[in-house]
Protein backbone atom coordinates (compact mmCIF):
# COMPACT_ATOMS: atom_id res chain seq x y z
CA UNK A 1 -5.00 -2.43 -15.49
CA UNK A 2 -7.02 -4.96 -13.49
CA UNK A 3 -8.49 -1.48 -11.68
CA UNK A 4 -9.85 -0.45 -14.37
CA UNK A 5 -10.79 -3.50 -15.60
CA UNK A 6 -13.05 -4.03 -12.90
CA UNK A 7 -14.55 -0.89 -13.25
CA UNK A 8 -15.68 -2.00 -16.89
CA UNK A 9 -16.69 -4.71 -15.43
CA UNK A 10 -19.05 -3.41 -12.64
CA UNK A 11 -20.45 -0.79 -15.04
CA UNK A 12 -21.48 -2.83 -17.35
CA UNK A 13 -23.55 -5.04 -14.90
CA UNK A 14 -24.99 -1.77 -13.58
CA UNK A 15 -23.96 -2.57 -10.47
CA UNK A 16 -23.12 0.59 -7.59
CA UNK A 17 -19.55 1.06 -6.34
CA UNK A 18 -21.97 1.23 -2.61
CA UNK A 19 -23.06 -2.66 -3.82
CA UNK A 20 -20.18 -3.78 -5.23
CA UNK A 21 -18.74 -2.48 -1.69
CA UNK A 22 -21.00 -4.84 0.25
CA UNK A 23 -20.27 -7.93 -1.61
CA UNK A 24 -16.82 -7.55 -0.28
CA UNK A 25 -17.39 -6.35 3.04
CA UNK A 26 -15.70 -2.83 1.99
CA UNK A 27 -16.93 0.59 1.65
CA UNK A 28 -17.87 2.53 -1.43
CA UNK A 29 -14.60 4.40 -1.27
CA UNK A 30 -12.26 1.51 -0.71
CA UNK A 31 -14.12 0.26 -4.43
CA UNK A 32 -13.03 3.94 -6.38
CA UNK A 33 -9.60 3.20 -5.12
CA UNK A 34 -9.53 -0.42 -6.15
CA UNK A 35 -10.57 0.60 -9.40
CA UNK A 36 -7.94 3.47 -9.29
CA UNK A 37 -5.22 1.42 -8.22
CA UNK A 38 -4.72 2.67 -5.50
CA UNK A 39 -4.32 0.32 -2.63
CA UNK A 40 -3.08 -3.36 -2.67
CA UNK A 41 -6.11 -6.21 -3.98
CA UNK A 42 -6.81 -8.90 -1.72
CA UNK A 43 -7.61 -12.57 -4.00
CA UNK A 44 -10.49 -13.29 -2.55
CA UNK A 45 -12.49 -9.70 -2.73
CA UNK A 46 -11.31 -9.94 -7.10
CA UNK A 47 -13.22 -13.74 -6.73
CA UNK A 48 -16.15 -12.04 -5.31
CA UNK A 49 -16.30 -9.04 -7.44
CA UNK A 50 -16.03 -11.46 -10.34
CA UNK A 51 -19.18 -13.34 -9.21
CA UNK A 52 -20.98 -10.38 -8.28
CA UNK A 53 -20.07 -9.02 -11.71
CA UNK A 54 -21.25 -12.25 -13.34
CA UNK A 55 -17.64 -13.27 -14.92
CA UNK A 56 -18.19 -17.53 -14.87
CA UNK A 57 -16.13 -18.29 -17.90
CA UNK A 58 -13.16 -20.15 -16.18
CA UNK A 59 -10.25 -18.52 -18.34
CA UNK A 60 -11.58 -14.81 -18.11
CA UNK A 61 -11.72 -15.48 -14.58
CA UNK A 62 -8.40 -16.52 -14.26
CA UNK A 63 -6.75 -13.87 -15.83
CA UNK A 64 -8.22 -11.54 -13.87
CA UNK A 65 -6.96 -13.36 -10.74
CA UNK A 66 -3.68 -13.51 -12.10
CA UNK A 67 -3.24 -9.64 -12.89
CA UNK A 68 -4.74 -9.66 -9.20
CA UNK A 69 -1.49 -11.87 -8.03
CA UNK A 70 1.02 -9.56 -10.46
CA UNK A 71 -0.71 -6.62 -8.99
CA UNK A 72 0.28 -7.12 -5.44
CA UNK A 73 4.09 -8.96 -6.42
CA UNK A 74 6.74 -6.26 -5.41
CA UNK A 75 8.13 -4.77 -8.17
CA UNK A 76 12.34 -4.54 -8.83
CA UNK A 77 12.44 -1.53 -7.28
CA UNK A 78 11.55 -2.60 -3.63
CA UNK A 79 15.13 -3.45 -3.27
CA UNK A 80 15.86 -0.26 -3.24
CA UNK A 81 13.24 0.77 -0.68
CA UNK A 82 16.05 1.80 2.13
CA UNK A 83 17.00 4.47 -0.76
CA UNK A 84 14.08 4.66 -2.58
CA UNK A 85 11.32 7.56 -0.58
CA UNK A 86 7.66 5.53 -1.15
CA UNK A 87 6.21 8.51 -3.07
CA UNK A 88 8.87 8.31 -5.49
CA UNK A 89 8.70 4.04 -5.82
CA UNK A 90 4.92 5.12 -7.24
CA UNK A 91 6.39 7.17 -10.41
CA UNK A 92 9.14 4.26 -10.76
CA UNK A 93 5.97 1.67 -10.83
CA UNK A 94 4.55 3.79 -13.44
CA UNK A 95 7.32 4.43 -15.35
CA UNK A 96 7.89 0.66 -15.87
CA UNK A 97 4.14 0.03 -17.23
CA UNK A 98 4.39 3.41 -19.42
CA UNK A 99 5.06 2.91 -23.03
CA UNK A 100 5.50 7.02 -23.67
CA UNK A 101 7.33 9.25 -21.80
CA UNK A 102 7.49 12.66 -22.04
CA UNK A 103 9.41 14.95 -19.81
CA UNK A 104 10.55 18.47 -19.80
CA UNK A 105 13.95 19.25 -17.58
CA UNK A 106 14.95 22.63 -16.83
CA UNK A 107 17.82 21.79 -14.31
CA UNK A 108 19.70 18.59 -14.96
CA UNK A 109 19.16 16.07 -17.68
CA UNK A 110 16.61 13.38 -17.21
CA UNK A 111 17.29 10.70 -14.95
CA UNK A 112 16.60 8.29 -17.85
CA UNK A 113 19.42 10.00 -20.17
CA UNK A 114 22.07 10.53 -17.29
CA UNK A 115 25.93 8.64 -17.73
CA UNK A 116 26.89 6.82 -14.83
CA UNK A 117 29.22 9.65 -13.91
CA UNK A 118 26.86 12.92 -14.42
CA UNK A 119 24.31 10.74 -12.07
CA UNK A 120 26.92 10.16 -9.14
CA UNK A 121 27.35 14.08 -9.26
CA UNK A 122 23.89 15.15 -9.02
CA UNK A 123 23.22 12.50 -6.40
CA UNK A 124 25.97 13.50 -4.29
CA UNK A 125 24.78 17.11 -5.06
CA UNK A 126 21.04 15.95 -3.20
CA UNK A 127 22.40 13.88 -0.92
CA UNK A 128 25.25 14.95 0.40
CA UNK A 129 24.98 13.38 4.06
CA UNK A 130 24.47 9.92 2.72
CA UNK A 131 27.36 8.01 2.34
CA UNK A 132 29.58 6.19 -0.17
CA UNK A 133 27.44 2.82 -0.11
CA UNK A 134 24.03 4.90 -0.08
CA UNK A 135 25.29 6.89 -3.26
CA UNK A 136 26.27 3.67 -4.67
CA UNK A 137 22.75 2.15 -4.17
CA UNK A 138 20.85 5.15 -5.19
CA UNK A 139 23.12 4.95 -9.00
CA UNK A 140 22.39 1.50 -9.49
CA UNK A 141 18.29 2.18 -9.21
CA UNK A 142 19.08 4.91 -11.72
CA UNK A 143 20.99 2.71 -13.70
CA UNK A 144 18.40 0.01 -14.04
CA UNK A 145 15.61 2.30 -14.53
CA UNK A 146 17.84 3.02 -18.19
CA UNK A 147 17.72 -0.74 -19.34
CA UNK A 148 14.04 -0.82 -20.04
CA UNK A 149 15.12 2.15 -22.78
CA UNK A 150 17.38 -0.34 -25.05
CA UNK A 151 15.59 -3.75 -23.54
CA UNK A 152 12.86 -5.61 -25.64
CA UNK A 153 9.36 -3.34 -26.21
CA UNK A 154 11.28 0.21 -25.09
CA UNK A 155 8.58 2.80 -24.27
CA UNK A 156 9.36 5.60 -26.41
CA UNK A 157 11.24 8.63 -24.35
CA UNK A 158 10.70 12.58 -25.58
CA UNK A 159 12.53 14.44 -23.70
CA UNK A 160 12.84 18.59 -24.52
CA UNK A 161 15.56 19.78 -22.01
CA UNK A 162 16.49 23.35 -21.34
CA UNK A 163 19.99 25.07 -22.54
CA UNK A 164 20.48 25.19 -18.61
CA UNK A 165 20.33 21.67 -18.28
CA UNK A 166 23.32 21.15 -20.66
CA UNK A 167 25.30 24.24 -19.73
CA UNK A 168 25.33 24.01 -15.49
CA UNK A 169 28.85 22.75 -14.83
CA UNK A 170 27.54 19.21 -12.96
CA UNK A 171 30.77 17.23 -11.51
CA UNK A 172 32.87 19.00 -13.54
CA UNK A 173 34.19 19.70 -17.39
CA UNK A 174 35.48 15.62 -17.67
CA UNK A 175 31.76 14.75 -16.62
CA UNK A 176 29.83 17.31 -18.81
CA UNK A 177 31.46 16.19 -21.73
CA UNK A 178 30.93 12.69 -21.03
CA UNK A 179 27.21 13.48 -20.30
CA UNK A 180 27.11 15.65 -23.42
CA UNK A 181 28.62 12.73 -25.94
CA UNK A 182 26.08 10.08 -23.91
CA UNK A 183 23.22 12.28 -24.83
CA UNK A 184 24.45 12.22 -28.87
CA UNK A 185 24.69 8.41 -28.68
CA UNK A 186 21.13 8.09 -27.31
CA UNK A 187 19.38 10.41 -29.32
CA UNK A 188 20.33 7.56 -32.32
CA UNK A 189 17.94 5.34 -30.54
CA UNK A 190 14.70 4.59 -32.93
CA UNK A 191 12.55 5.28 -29.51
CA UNK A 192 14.46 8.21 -28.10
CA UNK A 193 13.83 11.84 -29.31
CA UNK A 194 15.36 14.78 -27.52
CA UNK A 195 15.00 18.34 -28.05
CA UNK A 196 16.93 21.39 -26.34
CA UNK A 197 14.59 24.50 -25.64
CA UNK A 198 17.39 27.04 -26.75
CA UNK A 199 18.15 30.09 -24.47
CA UNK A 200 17.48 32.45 -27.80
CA UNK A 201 13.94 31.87 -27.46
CA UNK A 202 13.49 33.65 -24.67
CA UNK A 203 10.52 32.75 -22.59
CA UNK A 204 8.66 29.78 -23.27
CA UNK A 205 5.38 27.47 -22.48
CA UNK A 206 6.69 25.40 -19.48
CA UNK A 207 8.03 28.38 -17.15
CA UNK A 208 6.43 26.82 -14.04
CA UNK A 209 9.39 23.74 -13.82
CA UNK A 210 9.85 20.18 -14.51
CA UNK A 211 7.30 17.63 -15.42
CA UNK A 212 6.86 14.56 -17.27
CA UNK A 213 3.89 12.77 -18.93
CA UNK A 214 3.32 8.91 -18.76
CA UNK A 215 0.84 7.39 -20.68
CA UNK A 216 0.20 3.14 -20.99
CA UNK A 217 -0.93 0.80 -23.20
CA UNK A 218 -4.38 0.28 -21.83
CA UNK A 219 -6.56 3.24 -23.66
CA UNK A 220 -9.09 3.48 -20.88
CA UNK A 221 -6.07 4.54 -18.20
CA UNK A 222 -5.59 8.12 -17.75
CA UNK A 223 -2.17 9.90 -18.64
CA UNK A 224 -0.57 11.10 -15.25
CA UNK A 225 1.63 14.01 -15.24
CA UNK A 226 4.51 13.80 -12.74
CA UNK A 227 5.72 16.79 -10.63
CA UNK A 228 8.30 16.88 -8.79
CA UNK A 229 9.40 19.18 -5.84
CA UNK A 230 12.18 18.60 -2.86
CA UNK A 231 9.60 17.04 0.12
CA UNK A 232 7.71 14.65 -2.80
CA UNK A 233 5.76 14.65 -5.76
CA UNK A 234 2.29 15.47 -7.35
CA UNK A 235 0.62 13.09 -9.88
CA UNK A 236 -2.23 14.31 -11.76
CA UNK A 237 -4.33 12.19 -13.88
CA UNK A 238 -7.75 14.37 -14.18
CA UNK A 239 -8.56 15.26 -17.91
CA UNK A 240 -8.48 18.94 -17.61
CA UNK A 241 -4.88 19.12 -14.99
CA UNK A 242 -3.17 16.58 -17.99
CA UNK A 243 -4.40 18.72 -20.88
CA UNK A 244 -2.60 22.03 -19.39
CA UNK A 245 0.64 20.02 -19.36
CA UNK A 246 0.13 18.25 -22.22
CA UNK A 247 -0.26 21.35 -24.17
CA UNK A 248 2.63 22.75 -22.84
CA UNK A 249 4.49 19.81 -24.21
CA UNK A 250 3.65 20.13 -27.30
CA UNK A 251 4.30 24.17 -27.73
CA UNK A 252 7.95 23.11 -26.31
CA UNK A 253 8.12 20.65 -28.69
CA UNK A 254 7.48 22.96 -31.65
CA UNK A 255 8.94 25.97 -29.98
CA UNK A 256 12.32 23.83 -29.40
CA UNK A 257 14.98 23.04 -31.75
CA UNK A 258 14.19 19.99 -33.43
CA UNK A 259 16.16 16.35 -32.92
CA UNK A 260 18.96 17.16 -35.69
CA UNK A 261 19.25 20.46 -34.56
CA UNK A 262 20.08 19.31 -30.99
CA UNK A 263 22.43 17.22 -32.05
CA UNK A 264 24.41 19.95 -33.45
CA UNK A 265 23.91 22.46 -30.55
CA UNK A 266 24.90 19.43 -28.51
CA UNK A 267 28.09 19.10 -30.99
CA UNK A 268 28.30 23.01 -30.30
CA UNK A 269 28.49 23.13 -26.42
CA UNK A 270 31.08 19.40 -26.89
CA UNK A 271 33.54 22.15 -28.41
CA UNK A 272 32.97 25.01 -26.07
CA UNK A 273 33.71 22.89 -22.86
């Protein structure tokens, strides 16, 4: 936000990223990543930009400086940094100022949409040289990444999941069901919609794996599509790399059976286990 902000900002004064560098004793490069968010803002290098910029009314000003304070406050999820790898803590950072998420799961479901007990089995699953206290810690980030779903101003979570997802035997037939009736009771959430891309269909618009879309309430911030793989994670936010995905979202969402429909195929694969 305040990135981008200052970008506005700087534009609109006509001023370089190569001046705006030299008022604050920085390069041209170290201003595109300020304005991308990408590395921590010092106080004093937001004043100057703010005077260089010509911002003098006292309560704009402010502002500013305070998103510049929130900006570099660790977030809830540095607790978990022992557990937490630092290019996943990024998507968790983003996740939290999202207000949409979409995500497409071909192996497990979502992280957001997981019961306490399908999570422990897929973590032991990845982590299975960590031990009992490590597991424990690495649940209760997943856990508290979930409350912002039924907390005040949810985002709003689409999430189109694979047959495979809800048909691999995770921690067993006790912990499948349980994951299977925990998916029913959050798909009655007003900001939850889940689809199942049915194995009948055959093949289908997001072949190439897992991904999610997060998009935020400022309009001038980019959507950034999240991909995951097992050494760490891409995150796209170029118009032309989201647009692929984003069109591949929404063939699976027409492609895949719709929310009431995956309620009873749900309902369907409850009786079969």
């Amino acid at each position: 936000m305040l990135g981008s902000q200052l970008r506005a900002l700087r534009e609109a004064r006509g001023v370089s990223r190569a001046e705006a560098g030299y008022a604050i004793r920085a390069s041209e490069s170290k201003i595109s990543r300020l304005e991308l968010g990408r590395v921590s803002f010092k106080e004093r290098d937001v004043a100057d930009l703010l005077t260089l910029y010509g911002v003098a009314d006292e309560s704009e000003r402010e502002a500013l400086l305070g998103l510049a304070r929130e900006a570099n406050a660790p977030g809830w999820w540095h607790r978990y940094a022992d557990v937490l790898p630092g290019w996943f803590q990024t998507y968790v950072g983003l996740e939290e100022a999202a207000t949409l998420i979409r995500t497409y799961e071909l192996q497990f479901v979502p992280g957001l949409l997981q019961s306490e007990e399908y999570a422990r089995a897929v973590i032991a699953l990845g982590n299975s040289e960590s031990d009992d206290g490590e597991i424990d810690q690495r649940i209760a980030l997943r856990m508290r990444r979930q409350q912002r779903l039924t907390g005040p101003n949810p985002p709003r979570l689409w999430a189109v999941l694979d047959e495979a997802a809800l048909r691999r035997p995770i921690g067993g037939p006790e912990v499948m069901r349980g994951q299977l009736e925990h998916l029913i009771e959050m798909s009655k959430l007003p900001n939850i919609t889940i689809q199942v891309m049915p194995f009948r269909f055959g093949g289908h618009a997001a072949e190439g794996g897992a991904f999610s879309i997060l998009r935020f309430p400022e309009t001038d911030l980019p959507d950034v599509v999240y991909v995951e793989n097992l050494i760490g994670a891409m995150y796209m936010d170029k118009r032309d790399d989201v647009d692929v995905y984003m069109q591949a979202m929404e063939r699976l969402a027409v492609d895949s059976a719709t929310p009431e429909g995956t309620v009873e195929m749900i309902g369907e694969i409850l009786r079969e286990t």
